[in-house]
Protein backbone atom coordinates (compact mmCIF):
# COMPACT_ATOMS: atom_id res chain seq x y z
CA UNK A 1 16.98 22.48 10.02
CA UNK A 2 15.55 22.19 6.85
CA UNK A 3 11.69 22.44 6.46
CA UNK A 4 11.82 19.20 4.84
CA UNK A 5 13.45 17.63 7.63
CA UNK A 6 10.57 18.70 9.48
CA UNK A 7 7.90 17.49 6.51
CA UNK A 8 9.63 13.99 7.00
CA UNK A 9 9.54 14.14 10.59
CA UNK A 10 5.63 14.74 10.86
CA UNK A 11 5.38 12.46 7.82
CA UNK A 12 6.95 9.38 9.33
CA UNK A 13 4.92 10.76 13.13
CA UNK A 14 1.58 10.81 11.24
CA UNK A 15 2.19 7.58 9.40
CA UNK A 16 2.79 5.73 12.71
CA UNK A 17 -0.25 7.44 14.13
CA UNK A 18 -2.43 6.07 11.43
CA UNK A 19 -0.41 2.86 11.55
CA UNK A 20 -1.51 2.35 15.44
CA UNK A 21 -5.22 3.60 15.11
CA UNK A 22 -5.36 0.87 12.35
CA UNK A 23 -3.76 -1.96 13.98
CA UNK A 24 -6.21 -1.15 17.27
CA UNK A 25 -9.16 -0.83 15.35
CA UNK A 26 -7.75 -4.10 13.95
CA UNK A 27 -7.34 -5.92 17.10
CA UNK A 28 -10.68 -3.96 18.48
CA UNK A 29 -12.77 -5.63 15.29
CA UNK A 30 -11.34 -9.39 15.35
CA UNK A 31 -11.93 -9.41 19.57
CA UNK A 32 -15.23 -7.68 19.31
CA UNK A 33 -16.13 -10.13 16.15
CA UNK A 34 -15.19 -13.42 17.89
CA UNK A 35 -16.92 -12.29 21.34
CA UNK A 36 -19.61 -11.68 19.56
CA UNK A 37 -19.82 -15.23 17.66
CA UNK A 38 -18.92 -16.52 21.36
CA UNK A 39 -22.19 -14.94 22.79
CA UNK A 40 -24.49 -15.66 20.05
CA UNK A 41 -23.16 -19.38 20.59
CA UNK A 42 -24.01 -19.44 24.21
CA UNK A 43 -27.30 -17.54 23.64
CA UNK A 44 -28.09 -20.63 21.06
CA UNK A 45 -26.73 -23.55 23.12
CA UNK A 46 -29.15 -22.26 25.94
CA UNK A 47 -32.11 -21.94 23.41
CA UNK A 48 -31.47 -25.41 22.76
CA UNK A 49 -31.11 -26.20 26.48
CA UNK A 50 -34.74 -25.03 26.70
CA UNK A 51 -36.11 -26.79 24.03
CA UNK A 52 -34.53 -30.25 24.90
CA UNK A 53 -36.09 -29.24 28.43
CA UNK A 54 -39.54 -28.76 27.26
CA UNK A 55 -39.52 -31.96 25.10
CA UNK A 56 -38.09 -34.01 28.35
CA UNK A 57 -41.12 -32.53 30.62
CA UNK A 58 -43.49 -33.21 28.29
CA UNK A 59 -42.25 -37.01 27.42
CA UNK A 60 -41.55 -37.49 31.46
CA UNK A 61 -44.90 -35.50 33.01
CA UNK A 62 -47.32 -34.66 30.13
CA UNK A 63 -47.56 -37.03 27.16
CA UNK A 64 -49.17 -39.79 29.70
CA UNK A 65 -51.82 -38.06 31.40
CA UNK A 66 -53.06 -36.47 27.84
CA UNK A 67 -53.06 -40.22 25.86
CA UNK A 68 -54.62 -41.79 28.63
CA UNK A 69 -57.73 -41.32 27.23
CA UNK A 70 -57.42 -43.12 23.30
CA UNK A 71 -60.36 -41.39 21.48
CA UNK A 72 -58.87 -37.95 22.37
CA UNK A 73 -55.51 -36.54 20.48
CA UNK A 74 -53.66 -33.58 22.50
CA UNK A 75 -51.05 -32.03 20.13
CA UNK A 76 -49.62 -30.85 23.73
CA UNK A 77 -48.95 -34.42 24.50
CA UNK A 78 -45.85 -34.40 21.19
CA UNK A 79 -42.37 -33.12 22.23
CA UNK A 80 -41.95 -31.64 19.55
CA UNK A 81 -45.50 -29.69 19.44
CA UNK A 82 -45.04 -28.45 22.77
CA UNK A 83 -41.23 -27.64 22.82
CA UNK A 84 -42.00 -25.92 18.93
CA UNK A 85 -44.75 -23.64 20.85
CA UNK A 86 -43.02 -23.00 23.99
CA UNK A 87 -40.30 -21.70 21.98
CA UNK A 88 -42.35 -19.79 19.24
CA UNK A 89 -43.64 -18.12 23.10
CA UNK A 90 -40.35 -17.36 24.31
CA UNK A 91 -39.84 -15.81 20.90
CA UNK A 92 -41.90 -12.94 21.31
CA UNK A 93 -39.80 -11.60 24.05
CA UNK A 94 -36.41 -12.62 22.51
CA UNK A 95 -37.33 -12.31 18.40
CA UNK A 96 -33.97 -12.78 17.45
CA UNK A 97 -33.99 -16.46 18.50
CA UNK A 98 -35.41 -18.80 16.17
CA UNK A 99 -36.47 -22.38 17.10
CA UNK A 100 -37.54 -25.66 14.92
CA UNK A 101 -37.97 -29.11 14.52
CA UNK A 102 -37.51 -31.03 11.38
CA UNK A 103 -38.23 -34.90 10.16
CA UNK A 104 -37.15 -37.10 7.49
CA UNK A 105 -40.87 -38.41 7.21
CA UNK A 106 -42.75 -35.68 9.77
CA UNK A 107 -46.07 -36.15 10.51
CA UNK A 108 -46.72 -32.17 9.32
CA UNK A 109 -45.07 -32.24 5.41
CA UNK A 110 -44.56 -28.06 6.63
CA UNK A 111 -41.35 -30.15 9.29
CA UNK A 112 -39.41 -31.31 6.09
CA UNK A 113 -35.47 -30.21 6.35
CA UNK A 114 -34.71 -27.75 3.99
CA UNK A 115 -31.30 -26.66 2.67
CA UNK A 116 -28.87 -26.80 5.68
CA UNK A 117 -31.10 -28.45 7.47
CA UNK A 118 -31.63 -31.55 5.26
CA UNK A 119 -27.25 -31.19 5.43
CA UNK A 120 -27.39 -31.67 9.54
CA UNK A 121 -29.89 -34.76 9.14
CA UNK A 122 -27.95 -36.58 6.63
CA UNK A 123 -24.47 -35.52 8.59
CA UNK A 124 -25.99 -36.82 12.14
CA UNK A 125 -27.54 -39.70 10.23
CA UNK A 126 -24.07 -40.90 8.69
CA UNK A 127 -22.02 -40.76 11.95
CA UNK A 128 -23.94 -41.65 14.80
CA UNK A 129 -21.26 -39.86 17.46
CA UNK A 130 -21.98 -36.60 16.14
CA UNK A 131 -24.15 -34.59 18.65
CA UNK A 132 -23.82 -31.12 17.43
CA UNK A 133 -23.37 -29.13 14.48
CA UNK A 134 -23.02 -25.39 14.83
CA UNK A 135 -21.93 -22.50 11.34
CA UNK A 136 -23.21 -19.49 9.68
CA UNK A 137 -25.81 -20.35 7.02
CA UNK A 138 -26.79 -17.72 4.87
CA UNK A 139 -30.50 -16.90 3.30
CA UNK A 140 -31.70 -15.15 0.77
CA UNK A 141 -31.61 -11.80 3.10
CA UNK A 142 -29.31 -12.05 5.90
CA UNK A 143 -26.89 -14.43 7.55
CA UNK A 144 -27.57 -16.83 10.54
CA UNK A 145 -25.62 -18.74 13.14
CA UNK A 146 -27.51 -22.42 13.41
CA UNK A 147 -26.60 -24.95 15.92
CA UNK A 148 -28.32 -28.32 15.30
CA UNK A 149 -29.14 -31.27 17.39
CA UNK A 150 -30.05 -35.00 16.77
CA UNK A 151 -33.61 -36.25 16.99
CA UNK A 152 -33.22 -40.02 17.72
CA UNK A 153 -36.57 -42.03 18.13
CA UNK A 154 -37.05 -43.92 21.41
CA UNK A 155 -39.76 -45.96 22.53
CA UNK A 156 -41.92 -43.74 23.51
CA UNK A 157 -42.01 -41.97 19.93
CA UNK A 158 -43.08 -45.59 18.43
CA UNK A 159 -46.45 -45.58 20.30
CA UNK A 160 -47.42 -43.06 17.59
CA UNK A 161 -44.80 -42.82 14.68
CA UNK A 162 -44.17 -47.20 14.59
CA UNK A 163 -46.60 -48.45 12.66
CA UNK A 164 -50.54 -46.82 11.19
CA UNK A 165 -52.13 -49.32 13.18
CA UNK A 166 -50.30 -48.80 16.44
CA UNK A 167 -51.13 -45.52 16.83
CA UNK A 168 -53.40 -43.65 18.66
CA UNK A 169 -56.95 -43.57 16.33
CA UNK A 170 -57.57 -40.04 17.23
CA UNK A 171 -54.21 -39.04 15.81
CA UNK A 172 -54.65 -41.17 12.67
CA UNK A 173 -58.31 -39.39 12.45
CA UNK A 174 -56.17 -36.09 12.75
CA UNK A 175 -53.46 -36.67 10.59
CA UNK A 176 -54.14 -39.81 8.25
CA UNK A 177 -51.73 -42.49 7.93
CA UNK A 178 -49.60 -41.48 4.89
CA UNK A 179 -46.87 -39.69 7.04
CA UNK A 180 -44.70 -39.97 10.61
CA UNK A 181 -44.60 -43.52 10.45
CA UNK A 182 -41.82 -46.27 9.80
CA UNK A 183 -39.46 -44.93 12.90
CA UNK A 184 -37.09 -47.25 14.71
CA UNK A 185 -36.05 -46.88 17.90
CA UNK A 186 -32.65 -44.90 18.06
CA UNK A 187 -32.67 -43.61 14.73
CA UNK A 188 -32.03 -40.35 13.45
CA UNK A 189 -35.25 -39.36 12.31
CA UNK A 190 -34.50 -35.54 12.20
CA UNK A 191 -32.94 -32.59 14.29
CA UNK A 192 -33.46 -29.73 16.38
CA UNK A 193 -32.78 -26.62 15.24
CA UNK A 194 -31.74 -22.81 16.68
CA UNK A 195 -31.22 -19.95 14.28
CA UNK A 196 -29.88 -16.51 15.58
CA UNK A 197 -30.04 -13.71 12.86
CA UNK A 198 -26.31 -12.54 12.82
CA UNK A 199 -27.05 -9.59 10.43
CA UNK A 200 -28.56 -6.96 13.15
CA UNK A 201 -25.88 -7.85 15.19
CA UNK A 202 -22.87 -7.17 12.69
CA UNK A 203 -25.06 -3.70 11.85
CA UNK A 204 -24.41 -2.93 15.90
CA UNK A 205 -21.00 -4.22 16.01
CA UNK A 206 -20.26 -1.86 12.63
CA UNK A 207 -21.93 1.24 13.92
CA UNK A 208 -19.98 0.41 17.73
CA UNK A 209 -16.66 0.25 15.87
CA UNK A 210 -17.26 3.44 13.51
CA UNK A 211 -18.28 4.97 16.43
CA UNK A 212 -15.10 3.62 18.31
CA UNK A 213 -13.02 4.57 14.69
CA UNK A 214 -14.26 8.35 14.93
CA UNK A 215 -13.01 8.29 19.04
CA UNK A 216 -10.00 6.78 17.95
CA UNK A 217 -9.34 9.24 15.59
CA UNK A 218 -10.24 12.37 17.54
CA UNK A 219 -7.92 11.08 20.23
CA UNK A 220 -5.18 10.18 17.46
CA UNK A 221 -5.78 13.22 16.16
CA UNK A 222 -5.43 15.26 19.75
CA UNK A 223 -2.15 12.93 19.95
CA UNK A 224 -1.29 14.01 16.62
CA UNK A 225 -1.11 17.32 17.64
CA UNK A 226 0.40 16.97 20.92
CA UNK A 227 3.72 14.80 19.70
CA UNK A 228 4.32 17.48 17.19
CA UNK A 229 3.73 20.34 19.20
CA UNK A 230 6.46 18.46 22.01
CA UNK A 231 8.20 17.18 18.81
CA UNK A 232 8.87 20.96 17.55
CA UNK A 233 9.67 22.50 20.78
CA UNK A 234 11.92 19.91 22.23
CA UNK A 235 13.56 18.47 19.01
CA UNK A 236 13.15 20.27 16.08
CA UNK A 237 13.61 23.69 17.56
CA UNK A 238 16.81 22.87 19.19
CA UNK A 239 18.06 21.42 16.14
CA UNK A 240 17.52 24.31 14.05
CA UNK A 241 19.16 26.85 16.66
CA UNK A 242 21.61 24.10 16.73
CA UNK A 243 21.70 24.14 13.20
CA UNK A 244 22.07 27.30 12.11
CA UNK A 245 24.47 27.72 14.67
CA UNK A 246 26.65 25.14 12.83
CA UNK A 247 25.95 26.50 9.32
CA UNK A 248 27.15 30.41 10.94
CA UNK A 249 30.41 28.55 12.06
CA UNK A 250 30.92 26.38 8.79
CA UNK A 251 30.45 29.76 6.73
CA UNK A 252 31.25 32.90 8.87
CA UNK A 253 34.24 34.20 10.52
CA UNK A 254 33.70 34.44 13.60
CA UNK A 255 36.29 37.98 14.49
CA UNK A 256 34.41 39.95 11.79
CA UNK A 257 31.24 38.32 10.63
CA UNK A 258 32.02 37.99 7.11
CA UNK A 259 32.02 34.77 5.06
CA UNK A 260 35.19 32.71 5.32
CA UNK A 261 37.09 31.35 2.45
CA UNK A 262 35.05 28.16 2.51
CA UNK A 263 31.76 30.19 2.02
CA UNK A 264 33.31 32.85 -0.63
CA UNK A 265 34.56 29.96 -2.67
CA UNK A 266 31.48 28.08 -2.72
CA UNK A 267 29.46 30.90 -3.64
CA UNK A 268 31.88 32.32 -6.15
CA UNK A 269 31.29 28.97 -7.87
CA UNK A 270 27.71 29.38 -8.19
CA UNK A 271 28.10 33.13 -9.33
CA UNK A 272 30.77 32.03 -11.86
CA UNK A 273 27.94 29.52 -13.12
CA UNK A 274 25.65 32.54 -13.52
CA UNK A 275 27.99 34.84 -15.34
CA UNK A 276 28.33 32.20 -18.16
CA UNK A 277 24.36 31.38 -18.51
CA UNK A 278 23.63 35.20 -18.27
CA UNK A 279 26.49 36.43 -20.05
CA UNK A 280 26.99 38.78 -17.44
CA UNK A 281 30.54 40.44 -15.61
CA UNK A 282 32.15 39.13 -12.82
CA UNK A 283 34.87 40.61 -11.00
CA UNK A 284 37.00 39.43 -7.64
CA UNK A 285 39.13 42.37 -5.77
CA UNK A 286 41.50 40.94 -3.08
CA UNK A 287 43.19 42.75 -0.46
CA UNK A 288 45.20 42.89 2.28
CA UNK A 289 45.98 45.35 5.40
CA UNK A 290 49.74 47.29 4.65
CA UNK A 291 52.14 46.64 7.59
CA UNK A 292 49.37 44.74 9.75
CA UNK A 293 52.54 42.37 11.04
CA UNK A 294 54.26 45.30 12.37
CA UNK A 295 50.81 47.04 13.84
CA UNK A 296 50.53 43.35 15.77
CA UNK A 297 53.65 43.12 17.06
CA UNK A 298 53.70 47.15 17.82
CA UNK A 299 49.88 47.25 19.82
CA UNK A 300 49.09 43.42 20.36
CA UNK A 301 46.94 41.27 18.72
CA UNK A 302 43.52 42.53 20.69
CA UNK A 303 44.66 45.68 19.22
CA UNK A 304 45.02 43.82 15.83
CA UNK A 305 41.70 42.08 16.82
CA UNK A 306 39.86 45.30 16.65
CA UNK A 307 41.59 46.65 13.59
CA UNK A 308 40.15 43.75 11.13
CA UNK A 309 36.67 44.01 13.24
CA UNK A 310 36.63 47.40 12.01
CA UNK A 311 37.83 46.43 8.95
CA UNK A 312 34.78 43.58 8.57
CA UNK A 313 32.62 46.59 9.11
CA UNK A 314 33.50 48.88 6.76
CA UNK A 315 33.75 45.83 4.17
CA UNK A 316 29.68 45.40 4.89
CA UNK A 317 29.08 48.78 5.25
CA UNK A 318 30.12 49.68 1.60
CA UNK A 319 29.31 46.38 -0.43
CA UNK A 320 25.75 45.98 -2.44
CA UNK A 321 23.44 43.08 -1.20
CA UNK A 322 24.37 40.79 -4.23
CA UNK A 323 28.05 41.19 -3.38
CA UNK A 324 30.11 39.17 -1.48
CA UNK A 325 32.39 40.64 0.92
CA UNK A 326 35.24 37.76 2.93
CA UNK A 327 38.09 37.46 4.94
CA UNK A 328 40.10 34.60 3.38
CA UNK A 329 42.48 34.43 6.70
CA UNK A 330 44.74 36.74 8.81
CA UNK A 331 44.85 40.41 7.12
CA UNK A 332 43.56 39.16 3.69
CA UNK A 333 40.28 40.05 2.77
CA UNK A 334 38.28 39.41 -0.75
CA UNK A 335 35.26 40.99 -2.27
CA UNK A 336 33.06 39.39 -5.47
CA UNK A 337 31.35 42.01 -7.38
CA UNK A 338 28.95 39.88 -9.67
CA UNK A 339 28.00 42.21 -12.67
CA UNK A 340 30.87 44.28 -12.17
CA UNK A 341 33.37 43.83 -15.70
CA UNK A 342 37.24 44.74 -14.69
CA UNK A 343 37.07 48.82 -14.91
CA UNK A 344 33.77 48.87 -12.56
CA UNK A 345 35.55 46.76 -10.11
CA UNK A 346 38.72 49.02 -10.24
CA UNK A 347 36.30 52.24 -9.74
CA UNK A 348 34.69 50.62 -6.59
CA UNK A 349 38.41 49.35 -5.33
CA UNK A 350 39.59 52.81 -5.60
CA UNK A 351 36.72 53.47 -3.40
CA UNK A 352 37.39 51.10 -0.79
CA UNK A 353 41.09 52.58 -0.87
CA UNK A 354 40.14 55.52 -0.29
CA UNK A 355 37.73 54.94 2.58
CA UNK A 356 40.17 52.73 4.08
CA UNK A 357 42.53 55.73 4.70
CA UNK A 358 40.07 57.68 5.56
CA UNK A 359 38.72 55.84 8.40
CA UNK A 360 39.16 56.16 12.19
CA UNK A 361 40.61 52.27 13.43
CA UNK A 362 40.70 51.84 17.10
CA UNK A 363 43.02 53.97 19.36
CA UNK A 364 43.57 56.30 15.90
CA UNK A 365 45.63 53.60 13.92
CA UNK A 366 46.68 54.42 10.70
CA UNK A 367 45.64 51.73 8.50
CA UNK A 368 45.86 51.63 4.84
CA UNK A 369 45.04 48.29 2.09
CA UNK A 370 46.37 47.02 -1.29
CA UNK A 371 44.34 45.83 -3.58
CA UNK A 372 44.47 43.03 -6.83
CA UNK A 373 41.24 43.43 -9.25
CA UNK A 374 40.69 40.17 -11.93
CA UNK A 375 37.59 40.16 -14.01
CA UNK A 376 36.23 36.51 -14.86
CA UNK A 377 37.41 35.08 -17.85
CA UNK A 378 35.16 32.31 -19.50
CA UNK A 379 36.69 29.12 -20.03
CA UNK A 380 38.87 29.87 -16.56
CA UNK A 381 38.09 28.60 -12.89
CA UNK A 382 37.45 30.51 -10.25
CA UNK A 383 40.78 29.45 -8.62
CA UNK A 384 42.66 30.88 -11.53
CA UNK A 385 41.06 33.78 -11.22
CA UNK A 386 41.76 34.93 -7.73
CA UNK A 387 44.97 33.35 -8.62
CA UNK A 388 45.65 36.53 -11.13
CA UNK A 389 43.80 38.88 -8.24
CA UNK A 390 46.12 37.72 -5.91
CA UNK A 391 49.18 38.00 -8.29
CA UNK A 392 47.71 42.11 -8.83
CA UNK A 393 47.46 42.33 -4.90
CA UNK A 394 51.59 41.59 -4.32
CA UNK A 395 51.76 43.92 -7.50
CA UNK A 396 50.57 46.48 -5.65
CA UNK A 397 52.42 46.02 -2.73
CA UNK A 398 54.76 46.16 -4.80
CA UNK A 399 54.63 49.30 -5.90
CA UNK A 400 54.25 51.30 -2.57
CA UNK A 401 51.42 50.02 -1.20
CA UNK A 402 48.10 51.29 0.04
CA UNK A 403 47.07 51.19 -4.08
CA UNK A 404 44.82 49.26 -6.66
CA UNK A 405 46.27 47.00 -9.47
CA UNK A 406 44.58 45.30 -12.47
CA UNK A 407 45.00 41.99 -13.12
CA UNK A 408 45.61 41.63 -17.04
């Protein structure tokens, strides 16, 4: 199999390797974003929960004992005031929790909405069903998740905030009587507010999902390694046994081990190509076994088997590296001798001629070859010129036999 079978193979395995880690990282982010939003929610509705807890023990079991007495004024004795400093207690143990109250005409001018908070006043203010708002608010520094509540005045809150005159003298003597005043019973006179800082807790959830990224990707990587470790031994190296296997049968003969006509003529087309760029010789010498018909029918063909085996042999034995040595089918056989011009090829034909004769086939058969030489021509195919090799070969048979003609 080709190496770049192999390239695209881990290519495309990598790429869905990268694909998953980022689609779980993904899906990890988006679940461990909105569980996180889901949490801080919860965390603030039960802030609140506390709060509006506070101000109901303080309206239902506090405020009365501490105004019973008119010329004192216990700031303890507000809802707000003591919900505001319960919270600003809890705070110190939980300082990511944030917790305030805020009036249209407060008492303190420090209670004035601000910003989103003035936004949640007016929005409970113009639709009286509303009973929470909750979004991410961002400051100068860092973003926050508010959740805001409706202050509504009830009776109890005109006693002090009515009218100047109603109110208690020691919290006019306090306060004065230019603010906290004017309220009517059931309006919205302001809200209750819970702020969680959502900053420190996207620097966690960033640092747990790099940290999660860099597992992923040491396991992805360990994966990596793995599926092409499995894919190489089960797939790709049966392929390319497989494989080469094919390409042996698609270009070798399989009785002597030479290249078969298929291969020869393919590569005799590329070497013809280089001959005309280079300028260089190129020569073809076919031949073919003398009497191998008779030596068949005489011994058998395992007999015959063993002659061209032998035959094969000698072929490789006495051929350079760049040449091409082939058996084109039955007895015929074909050598290319790139760089070779016609009277070079006839020398080395001669040679094979001769060493032909010479040579010991199986059970001492005499065996002798004639042989057709054609030198390329440019301007010709290699068809015709095996063509005028092959029209040398019968030539030579011919003549006798067991010689070497030229092709002209």
């Amino acid at each position: 199999m080709p190496v770049s079978i192999r390239a695209r193979l881990n290519q495309m395995l990598l790429f869905m390797t990268v694909l998953g880690m980022a689609i779980a990282t993904s899906w990890a982010w988006w679940i461990t974003r909105a569980q996180v939003l889901r949490d801080v929610e919860a965390v603030a509705s039960q802030h609140m929960a506390m709060a509006q807890a506070m101000r109901r023990y303080t309206e239902l079991h506090v405020r009365e004992a501490l105004m019973a007495d008119a010329r004192q004024f216990h700031p303890a004795s507000v809802p707000s005031f003591a919900a505001t400093t319960a919270m600003a207690l809890l705070r110190e143990d939980y300082p990511n929790l944030d917790y305030r109250e805020v009036a249209l005409q407060p008492t303190v001018p420090a209670h004035q909405p601000q910003g989103w908070e003035r936004v949640a006043v007016d929005a409970f203010r113009a639709d009286p069903t509303l009973t929470t708002l909750q979004t991410r608010a961002c400051s100068t520094d860092e973003q926050h998740w508010c959740l805001a509540k409706p202050l509504r005045a009830t009776a109890a809150c005109l006693h002090c905030h009515g009218q100047p005159e109603q109110a208690p003298p020691a919290m006019l003597a306090r306060y004065g009587a230019g603010n906290g005043f004017g309220w009517r019973e059931g309006e919205v006179i302001g809200a209750q507010l819970v702020s969680v800082p959502l900053t420190p807790l996207w620097s966690r959830v960033y640092r747990a999902m790099w940290r999660t990224a860099g597992l992923s990707l040491g396991i992805m990587a360990l994966f990596f390694l793995i599926m092409n470790f499995a894919l190489k031994r089960l797939v790709i190296s049966p392929l390319q046994a497989n494989s080469d296997g094919w390409q042996r049968l698609a270009s070798e003969d399989p009785l002597t081990g030479l290249a078969n006509r298929r291969e020869f003529n393919l590569r005799a087309e590329q070497a013809q190509r280089w001959a005309e760029r280079e300028g260089r010789p190129l020569s073809f010498i076919v031949l073919d076994l003398d009497h191998f018909k008779q030596l068949n029918d005489r011994f058998g063909h395992a007999e015959g088997d063993g002659v061209l085996r032998t035959m094969g042999q000698l072929l490789a034995q006495s051929t350079r590296h760049r040449d091409l040595p082939a058996r084109l089918g039955g007895e015929e056989f074909a050598v290319m001798v790139p760089g070779h011009d016609l009277m070079e090829a006839q020398r080395f034909a001669e040679a094979l001629r001769h060493k032909v004769e010479f040579t010991v086939f199986p059970r001492g058969l005499p065996v002798t070859t004639s042989l057709g030489v054609a030198q390329w021509q440019p301007g010709e195919s290699v068809a015709d010129t095996l063509q005028r090799a092959d029209e040398a070969l019968y030539r030579a048979k011919a003549a006798g036999r067991n010689s070497v003609c030229l092709a002209p």
